[in-house]
C-alpha atoms as a PDB file:
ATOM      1  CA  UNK A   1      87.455 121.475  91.627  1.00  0.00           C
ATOM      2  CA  UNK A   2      87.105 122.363  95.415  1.00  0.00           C
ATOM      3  CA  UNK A   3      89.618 120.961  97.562  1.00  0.00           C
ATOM      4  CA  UNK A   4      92.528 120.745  94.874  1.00  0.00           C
ATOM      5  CA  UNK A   5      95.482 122.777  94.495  1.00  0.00           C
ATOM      6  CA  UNK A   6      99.014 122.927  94.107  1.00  0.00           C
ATOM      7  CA  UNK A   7     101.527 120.643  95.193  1.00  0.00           C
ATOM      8  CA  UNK A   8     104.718 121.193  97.459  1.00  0.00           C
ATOM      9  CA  UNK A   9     106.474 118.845  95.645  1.00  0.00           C
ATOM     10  CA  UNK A  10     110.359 118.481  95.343  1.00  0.00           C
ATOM     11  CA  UNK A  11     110.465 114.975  93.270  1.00  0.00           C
ATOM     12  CA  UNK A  12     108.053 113.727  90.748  1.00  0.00           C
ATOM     13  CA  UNK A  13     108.343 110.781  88.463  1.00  0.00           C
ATOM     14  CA  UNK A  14     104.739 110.921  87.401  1.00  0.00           C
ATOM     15  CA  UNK A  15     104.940 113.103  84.933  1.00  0.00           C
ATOM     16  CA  UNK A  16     104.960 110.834  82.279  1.00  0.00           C
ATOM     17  CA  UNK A  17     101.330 109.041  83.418  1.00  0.00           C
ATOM     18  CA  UNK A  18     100.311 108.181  80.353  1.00  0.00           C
ATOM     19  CA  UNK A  19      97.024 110.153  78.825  1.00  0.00           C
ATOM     20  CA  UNK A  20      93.650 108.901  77.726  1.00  0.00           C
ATOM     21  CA  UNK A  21      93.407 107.587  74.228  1.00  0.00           C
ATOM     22  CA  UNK A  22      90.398 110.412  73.767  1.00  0.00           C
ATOM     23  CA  UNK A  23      89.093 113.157  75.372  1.00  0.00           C
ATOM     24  CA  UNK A  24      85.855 111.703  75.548  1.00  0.00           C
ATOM     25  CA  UNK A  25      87.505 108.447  77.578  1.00  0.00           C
ATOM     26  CA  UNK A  26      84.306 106.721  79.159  1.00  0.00           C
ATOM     27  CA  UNK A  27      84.442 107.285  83.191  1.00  0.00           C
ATOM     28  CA  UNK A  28      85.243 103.810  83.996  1.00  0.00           C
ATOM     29  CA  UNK A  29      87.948 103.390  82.082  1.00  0.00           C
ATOM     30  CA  UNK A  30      89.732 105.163  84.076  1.00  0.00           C
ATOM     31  CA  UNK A  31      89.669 102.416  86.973  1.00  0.00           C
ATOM     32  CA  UNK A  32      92.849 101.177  88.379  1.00  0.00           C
ATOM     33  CA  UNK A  33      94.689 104.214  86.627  1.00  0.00           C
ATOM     34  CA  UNK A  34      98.513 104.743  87.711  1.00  0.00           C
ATOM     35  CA  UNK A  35      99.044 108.212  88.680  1.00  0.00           C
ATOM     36  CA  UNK A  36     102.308 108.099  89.776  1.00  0.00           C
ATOM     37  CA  UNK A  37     104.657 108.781  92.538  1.00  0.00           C
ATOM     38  CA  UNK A  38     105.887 111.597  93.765  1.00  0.00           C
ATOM     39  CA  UNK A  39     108.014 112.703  97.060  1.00  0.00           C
ATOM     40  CA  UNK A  40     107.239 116.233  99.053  1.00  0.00           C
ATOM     41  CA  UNK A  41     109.580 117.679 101.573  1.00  0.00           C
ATOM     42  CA  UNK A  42     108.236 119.681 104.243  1.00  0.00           C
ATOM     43  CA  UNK A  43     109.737 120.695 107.489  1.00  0.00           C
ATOM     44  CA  UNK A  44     108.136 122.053 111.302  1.00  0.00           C
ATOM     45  CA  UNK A  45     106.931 125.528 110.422  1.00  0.00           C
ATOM     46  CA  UNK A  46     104.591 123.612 107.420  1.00  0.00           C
ATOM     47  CA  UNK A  47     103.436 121.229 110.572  1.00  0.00           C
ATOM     48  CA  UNK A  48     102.487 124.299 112.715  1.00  0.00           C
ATOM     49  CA  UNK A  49     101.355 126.474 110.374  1.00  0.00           C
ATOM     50  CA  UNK A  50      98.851 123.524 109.644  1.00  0.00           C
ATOM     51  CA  UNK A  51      97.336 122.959 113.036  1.00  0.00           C
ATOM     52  CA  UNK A  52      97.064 126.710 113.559  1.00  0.00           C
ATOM     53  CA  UNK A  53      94.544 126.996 110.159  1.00  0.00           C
ATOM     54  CA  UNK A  54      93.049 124.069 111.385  1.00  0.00           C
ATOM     55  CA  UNK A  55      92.302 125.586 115.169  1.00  0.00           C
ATOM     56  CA  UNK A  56      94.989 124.459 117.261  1.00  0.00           C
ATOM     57  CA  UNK A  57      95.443 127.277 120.111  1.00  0.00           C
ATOM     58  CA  UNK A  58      98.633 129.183 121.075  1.00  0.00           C
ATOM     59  CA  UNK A  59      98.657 127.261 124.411  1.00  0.00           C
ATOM     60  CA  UNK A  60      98.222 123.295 122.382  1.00  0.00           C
ATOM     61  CA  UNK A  61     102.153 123.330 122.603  1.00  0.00           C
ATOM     62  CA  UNK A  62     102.498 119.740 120.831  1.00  0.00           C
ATOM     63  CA  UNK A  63     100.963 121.057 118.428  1.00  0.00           C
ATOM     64  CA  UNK A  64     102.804 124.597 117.814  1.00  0.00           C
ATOM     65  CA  UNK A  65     105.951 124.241 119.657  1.00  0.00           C
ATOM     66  CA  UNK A  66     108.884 122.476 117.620  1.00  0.00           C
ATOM     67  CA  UNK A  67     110.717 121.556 120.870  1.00  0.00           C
ATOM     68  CA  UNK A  68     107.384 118.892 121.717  1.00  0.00           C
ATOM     69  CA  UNK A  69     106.095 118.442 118.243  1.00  0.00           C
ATOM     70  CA  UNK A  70     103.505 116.019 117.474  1.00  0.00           C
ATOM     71  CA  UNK A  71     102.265 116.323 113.608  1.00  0.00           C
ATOM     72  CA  UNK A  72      98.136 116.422 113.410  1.00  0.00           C
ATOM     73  CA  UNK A  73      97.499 112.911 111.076  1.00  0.00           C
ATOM     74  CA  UNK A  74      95.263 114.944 108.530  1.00  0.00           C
ATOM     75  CA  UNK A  75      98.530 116.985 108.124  1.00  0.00           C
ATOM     76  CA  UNK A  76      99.331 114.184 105.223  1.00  0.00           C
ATOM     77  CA  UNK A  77      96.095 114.808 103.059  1.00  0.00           C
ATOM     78  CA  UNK A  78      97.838 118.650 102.811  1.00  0.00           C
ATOM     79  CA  UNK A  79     100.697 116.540 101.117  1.00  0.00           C
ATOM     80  CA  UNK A  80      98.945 114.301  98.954  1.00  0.00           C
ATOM     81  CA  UNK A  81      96.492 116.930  97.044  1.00  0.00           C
ATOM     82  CA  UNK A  82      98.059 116.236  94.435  1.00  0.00           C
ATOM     83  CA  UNK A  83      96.959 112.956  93.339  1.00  0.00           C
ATOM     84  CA  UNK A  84      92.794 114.119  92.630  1.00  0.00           C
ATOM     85  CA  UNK A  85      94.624 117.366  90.877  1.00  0.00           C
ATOM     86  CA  UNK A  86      96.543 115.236  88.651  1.00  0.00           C
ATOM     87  CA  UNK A  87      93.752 112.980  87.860  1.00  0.00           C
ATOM     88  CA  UNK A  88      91.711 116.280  86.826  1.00  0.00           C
ATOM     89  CA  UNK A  89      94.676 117.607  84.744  1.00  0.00           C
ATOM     90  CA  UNK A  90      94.292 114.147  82.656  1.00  0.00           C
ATOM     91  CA  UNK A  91      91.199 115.518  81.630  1.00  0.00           C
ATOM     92  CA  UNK A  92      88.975 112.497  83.396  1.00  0.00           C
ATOM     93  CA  UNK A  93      86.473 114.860  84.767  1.00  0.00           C
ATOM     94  CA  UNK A  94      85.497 118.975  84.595  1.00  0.00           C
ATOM     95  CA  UNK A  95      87.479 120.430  87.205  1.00  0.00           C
ATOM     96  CA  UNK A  96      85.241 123.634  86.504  1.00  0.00           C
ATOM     97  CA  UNK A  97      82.194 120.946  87.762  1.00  0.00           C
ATOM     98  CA  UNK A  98      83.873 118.268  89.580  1.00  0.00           C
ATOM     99  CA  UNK A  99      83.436 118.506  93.398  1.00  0.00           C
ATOM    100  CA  UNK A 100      85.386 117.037  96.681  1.00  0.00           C
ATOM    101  CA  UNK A 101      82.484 114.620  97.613  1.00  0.00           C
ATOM    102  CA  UNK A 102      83.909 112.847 100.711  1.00  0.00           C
ATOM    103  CA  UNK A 103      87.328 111.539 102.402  1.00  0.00           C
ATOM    104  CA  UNK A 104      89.028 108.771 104.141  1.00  0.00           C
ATOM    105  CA  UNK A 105      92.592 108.581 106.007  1.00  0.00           C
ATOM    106  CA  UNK A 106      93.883 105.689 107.370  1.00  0.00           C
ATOM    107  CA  UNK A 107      96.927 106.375 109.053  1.00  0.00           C
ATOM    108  CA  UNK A 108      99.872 103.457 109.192  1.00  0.00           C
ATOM    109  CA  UNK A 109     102.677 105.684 111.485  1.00  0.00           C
ATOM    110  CA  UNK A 110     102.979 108.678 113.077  1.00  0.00           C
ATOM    111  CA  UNK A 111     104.500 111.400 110.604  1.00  0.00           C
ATOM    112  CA  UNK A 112     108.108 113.030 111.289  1.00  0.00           C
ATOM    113  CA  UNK A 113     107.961 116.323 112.205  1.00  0.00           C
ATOM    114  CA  UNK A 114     110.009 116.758 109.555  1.00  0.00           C
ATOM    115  CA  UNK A 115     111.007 115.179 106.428  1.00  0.00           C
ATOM    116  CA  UNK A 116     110.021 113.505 103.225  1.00  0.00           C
ATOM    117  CA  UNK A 117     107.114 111.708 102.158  1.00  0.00           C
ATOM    118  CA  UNK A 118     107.268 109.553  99.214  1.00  0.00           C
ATOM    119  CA  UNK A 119     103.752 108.583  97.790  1.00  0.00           C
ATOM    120  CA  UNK A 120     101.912 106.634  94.984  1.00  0.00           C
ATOM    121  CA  UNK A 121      98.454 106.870  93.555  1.00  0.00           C
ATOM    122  CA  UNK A 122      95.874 104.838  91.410  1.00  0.00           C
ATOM    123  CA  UNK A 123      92.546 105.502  90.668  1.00  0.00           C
ATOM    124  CA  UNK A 124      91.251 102.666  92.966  1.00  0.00           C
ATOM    125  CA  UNK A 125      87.696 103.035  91.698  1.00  0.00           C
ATOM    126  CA  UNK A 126      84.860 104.690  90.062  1.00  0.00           C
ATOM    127  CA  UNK A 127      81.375 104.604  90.398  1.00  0.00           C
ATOM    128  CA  UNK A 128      78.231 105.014  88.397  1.00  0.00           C
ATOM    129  CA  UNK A 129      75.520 107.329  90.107  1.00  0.00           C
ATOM    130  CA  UNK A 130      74.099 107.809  86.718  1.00  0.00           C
ATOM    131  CA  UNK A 131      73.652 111.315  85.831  1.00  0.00           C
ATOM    132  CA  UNK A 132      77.746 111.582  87.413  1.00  0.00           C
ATOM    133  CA  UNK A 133      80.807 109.741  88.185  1.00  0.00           C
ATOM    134  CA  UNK A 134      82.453 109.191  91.625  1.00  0.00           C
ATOM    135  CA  UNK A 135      85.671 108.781  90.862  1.00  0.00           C
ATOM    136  CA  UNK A 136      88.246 107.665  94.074  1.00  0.00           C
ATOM    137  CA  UNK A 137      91.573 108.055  93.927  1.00  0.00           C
ATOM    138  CA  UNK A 138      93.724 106.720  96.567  1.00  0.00           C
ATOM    139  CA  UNK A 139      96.935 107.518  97.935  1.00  0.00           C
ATOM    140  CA  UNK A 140      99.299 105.306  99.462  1.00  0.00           C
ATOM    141  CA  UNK A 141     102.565 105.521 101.758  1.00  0.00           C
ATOM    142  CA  UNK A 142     104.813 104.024 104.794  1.00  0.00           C
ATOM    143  CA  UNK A 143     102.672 105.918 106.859  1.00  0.00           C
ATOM    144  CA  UNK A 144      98.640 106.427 105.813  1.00  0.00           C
ATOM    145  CA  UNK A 145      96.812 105.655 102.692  1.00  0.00           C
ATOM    146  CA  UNK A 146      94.126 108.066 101.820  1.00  0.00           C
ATOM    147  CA  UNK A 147      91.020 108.175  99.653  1.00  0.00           C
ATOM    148  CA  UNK A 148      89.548 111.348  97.866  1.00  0.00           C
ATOM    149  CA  UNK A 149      86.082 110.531  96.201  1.00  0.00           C
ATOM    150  CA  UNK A 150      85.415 112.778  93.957  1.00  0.00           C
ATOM    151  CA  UNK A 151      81.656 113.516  92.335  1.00  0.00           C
ATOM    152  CA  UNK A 152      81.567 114.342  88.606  1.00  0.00           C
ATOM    153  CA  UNK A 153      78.396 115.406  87.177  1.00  0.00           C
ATOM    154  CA  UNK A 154      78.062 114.381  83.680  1.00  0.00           C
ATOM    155  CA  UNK A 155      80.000 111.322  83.608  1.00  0.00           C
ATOM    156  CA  UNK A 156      78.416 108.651  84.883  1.00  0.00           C
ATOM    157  CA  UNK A 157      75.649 106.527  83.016  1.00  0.00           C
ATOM    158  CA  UNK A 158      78.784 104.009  81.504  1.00  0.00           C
ATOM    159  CA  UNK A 159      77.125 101.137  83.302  1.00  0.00           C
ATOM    160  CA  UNK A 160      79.365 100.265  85.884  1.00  0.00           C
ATOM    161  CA  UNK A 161      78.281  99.706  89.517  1.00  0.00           C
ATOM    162  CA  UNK A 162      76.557 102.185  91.513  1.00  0.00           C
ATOM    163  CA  UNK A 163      78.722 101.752  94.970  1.00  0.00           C
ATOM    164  CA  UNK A 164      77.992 102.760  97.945  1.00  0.00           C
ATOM    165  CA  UNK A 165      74.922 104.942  99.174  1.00  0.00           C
ATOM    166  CA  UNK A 166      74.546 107.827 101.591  1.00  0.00           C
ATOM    167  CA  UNK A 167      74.842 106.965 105.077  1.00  0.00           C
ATOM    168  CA  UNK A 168      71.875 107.659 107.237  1.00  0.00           C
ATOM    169  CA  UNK A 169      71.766 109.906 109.621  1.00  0.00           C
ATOM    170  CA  UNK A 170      72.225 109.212 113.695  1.00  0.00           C
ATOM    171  CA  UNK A 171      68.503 108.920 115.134  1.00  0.00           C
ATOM    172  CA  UNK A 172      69.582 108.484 118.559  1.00  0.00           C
ATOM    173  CA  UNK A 173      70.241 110.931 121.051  1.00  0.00           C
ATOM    174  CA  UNK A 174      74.326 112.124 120.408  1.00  0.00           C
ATOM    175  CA  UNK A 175      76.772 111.198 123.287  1.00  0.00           C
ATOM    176  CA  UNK A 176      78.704 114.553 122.495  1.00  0.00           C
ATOM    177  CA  UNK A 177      77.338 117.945 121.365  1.00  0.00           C
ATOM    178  CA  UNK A 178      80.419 119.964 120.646  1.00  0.00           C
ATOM    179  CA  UNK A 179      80.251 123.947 119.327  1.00  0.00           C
ATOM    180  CA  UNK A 180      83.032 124.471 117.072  1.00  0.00           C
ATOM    181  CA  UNK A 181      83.915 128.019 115.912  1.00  0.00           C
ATOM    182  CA  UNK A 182      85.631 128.504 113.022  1.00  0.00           C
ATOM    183  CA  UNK A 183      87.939 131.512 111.940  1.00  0.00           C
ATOM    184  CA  UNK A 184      87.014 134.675 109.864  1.00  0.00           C
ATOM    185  CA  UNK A 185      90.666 134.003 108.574  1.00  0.00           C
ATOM    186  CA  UNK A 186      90.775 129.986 108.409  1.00  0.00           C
ATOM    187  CA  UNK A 187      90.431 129.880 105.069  1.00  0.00           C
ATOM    188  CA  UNK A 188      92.892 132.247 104.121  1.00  0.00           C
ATOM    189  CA  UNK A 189      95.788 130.424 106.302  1.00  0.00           C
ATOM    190  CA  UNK A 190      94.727 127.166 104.993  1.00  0.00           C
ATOM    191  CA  UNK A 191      95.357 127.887 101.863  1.00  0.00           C
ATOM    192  CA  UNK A 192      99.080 128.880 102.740  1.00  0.00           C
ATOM    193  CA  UNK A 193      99.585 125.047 102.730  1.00  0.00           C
ATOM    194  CA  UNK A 194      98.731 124.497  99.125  1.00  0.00           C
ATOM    195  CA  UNK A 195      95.428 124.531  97.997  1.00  0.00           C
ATOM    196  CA  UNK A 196      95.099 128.113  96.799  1.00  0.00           C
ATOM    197  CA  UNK A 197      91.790 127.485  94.817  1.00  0.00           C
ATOM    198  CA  UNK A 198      90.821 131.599  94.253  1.00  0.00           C
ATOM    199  CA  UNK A 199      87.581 130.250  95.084  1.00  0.00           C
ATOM    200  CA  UNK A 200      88.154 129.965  98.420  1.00  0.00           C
ATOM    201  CA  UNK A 201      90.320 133.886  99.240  1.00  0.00           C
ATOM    202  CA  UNK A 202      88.496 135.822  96.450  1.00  0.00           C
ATOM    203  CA  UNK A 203      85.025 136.853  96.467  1.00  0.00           C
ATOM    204  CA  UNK A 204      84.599 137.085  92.541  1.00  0.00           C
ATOM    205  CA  UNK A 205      85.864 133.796  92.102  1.00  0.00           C
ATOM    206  CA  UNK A 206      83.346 132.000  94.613  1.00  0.00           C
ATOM    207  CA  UNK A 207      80.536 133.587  92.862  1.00  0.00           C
ATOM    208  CA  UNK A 208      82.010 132.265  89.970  1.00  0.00           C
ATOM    209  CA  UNK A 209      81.838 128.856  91.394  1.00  0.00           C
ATOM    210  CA  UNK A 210      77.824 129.541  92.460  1.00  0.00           C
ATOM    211  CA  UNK A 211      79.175 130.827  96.079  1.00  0.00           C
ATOM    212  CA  UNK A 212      77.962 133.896  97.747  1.00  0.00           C
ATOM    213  CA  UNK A 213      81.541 134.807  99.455  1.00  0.00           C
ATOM    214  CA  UNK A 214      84.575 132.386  99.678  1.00  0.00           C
ATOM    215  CA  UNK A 215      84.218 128.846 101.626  1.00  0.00           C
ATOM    216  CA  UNK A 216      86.095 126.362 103.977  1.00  0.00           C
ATOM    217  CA  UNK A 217      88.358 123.873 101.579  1.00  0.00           C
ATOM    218  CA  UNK A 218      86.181 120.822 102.839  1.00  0.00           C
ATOM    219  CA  UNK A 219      89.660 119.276 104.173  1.00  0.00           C
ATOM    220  CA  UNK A 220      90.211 121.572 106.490  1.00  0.00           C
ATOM    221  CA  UNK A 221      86.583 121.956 107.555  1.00  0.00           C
ATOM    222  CA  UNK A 222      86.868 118.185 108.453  1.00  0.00           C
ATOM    223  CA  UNK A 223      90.240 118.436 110.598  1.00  0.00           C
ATOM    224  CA  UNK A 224      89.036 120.972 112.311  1.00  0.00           C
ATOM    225  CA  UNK A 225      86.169 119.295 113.581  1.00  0.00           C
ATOM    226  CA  UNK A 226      88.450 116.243 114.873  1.00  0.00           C
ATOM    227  CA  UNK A 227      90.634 118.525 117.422  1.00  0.00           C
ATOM    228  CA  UNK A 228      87.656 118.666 119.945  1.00  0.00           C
ATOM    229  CA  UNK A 229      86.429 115.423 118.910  1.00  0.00           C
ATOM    230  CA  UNK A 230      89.142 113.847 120.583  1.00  0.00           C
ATOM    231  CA  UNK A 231      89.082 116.380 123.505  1.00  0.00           C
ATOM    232  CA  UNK A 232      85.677 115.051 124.042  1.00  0.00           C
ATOM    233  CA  UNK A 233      86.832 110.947 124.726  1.00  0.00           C
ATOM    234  CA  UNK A 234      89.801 112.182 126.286  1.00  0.00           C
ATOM    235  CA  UNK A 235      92.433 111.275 123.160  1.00  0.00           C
ATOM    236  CA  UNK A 236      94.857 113.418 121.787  1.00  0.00           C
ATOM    237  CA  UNK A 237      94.238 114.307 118.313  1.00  0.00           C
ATOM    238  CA  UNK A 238      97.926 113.634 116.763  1.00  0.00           C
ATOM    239  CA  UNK A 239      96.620 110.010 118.116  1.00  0.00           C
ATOM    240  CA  UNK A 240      93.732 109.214 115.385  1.00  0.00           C
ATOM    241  CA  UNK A 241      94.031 106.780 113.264  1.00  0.00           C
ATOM    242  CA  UNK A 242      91.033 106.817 111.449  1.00  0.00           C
ATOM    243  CA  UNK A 243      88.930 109.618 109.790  1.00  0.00           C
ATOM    244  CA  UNK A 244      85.938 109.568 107.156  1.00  0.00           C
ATOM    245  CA  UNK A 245      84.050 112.015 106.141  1.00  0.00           C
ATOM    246  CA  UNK A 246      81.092 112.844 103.462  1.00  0.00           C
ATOM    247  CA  UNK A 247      81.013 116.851 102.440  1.00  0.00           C
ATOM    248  CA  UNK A 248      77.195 117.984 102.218  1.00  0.00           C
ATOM    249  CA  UNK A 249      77.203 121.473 102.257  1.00  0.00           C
ATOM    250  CA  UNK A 250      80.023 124.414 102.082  1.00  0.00           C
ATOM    251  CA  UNK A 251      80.789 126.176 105.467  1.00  0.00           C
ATOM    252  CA  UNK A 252      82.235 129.633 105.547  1.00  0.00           C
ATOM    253  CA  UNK A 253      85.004 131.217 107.728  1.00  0.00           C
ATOM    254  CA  UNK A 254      83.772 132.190 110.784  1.00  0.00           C
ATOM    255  CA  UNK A 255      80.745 130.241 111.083  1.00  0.00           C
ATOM    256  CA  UNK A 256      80.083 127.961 113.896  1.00  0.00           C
ATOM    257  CA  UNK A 257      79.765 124.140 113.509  1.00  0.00           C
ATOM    258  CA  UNK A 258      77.275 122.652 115.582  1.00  0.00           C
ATOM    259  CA  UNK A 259      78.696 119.143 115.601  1.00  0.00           C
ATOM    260  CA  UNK A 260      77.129 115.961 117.417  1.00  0.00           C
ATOM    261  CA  UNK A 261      78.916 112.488 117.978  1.00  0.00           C
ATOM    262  CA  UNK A 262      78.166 109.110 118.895  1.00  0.00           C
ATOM    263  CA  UNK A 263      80.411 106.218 120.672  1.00  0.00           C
ATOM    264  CA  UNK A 264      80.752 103.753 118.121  1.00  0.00           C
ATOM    265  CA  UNK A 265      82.885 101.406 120.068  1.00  0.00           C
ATOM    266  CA  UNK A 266      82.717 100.408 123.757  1.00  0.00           C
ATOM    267  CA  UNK A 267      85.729 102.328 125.598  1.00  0.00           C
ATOM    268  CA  UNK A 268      84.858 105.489 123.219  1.00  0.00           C
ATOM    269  CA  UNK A 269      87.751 105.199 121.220  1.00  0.00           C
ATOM    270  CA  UNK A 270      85.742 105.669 118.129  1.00  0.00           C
ATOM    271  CA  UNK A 271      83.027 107.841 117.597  1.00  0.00           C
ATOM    272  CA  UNK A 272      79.921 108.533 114.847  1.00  0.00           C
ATOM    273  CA  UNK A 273      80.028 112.556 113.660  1.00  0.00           C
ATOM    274  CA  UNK A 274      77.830 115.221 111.863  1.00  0.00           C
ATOM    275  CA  UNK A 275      78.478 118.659 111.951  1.00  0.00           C
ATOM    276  CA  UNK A 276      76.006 121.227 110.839  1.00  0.00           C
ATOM    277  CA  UNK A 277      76.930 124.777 109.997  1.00  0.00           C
ATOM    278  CA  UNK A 278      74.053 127.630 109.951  1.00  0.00           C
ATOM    279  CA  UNK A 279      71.502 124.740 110.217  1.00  0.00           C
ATOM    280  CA  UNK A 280      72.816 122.988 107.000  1.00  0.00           C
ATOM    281  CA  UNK A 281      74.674 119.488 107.684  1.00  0.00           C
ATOM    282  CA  UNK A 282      77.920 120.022 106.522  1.00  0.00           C
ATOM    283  CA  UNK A 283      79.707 116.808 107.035  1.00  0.00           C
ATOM    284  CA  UNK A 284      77.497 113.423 107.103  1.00  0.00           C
ATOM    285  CA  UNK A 285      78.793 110.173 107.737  1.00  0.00           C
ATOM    286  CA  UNK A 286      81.685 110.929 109.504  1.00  0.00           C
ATOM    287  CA  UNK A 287      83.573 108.480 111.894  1.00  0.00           C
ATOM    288  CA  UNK A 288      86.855 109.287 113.690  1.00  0.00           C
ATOM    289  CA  UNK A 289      88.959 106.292 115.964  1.00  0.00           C
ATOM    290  CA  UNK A 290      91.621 107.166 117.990  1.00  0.00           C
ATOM    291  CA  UNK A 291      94.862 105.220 119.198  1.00  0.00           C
ATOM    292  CA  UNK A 292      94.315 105.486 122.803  1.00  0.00           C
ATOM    293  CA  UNK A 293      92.601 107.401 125.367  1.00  0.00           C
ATOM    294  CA  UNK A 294      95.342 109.494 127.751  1.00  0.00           C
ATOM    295  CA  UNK A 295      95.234 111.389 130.680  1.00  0.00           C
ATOM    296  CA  UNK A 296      93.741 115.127 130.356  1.00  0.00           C
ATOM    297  CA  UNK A 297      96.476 117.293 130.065  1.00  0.00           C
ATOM    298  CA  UNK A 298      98.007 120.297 131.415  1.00  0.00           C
ATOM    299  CA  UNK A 299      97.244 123.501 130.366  1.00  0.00           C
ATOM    300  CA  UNK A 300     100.772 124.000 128.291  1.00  0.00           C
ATOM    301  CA  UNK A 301     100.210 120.089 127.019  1.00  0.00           C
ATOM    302  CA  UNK A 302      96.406 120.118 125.936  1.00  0.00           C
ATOM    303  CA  UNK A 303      94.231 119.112 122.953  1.00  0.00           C
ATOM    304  CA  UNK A 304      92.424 122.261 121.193  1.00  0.00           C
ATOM    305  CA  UNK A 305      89.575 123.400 122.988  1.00  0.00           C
ATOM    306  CA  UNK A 306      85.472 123.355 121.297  1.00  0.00           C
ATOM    307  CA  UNK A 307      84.955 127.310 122.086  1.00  0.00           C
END
């Protein structure tokens, strides 16, 4: 499954989630599913090396100096992969098949720039779309809760509800049209932080997984686009507090995301996203809202730039 991958983990007590009765479990059984808890330590240079693969620039020093940290929200979804891999090591989808369909963060605190995390996760729902499942699993702690919805062809039609449909696309002309370039070596220092899916490093496994080279883990395609997202209404980006996201189409390191955004609350707070990579949405649906908007900052003190 795209986006999973291992877990930095230091305590688990989940490991004895108890296992479908049968392997051939029908989808929406597995609804309100415990998957455990589990605590992950991590400390400043996991923090940095995270908004560096997601674009942060040398000169963003509270984002890559430890002396005026500020941990990037999205920073937590790096921490909480494993919940959607655990679900797919119960055997409740194909992980060969299963794919990373959209995401949602709600964040509850700042993060510590160092520290612990201690998490829990259900399966919170899943949803019929006939010839698949969407199964979402969500993760919750003192400071966000998280959602990972996650599209499994083959396993719907077990007459449940259908949930939610696609969002429609903006038809209005965008407030902000930002030009986000991504990194011939993203992907490869993304991965550093746990999700080292071959898929996305080695060129035989992408093929593998229908791929003509390796791809963008979708999670860090999405944080990358929220760094000049809040540039653009003047927020700093360790400052959002909301952040949703559908995945349409794979981006690959070094290509350019042509994103466009929409005020979707009155002091611009909030804002309405799609980002579209060689012509090909990319992300649909997506909505970012940020604490507060702060004064534009100095050179040494600055949100990542849209270059």
């Amino acid at each position: 499954m795209s986006g999973g991958g291992e877990a930095p983990a230091t305590t688990d007590v989940g490991d004895d989630v108890s296992r479908p009765t049968t392997a051939e479990r029908d989808a929406g059984a597995w609804a309100g599913h415990d998957l455990g808890e589990r605590t992950v330590a991590y400390d400043e240079r996991d923090v940095i090396l995270y908004a560096l693969a997601v674009g942060a620039e040398a000169a963003d020093l509270d984002l890559v100096f430890e002396e005026r940290l500020r941990v990037l929200p999205t920073f937590a979804l790096t921490q909480a992969q494993w919940a959607p891999d655990a679900l797919g090591a119960l055997g409740a989808f194909d992980v060969a098949t299963a794919v990373h369909g959209s995401q949602r963060l709600v964040v509850r605190a700042p993060l510590p720039a160092s520290g612990e995390l201690t998490m829990r996760a259900r399966v919170a729902a899943v949803w019929d779309k006939g010839s698949a499942a969407v199964f979402d699993v969500e993760v919750e702690s003192a400071c966000f809760q998280a959602t990972w919805s996650l599209f499994a062809p083959g396993r719907g039609g077990f007459g449940g509800e259908r949930g939610a449909s696609r969002p429609k696309p903006q038809e209005t002309p965008a407030d902000h049209e930002l030009r986000v370039r991504t990194a011939p070596n993203q992907a490869a220092l993304y991965r550093l932080l746990g999700d080292r899916h071959h898929m996305h490093i080695d060129p035989e496994a992408a093929k593998a997984a229908g791929m003509p080279r390796p791809f963008m883990h979708g999670l860090c395609t999405l944080a990358a686009v929220t760094l000049p997202l809040a540039a653009a209404v003047g927020a700093h980006p360790a400052d959002l507090v909301e952040l949703e996201g559908r995945f349409a189409a794979p981006v690959f390191p070094g290509d350019r995301l042509d994103t466009r955004a929409w005020a979707d609350t009155g002091d611009g707070a909030a804002v309405l996203f799609e980002a579209a990579a060689d012509g090909r949405t990319a992300i649909a649906g997506g909505r970012a809202c940020f604490r507060a908007l702060v004064r534009r900052r100095s050179p040494g003190d600055r949100g990542p730039s849209s270059a």
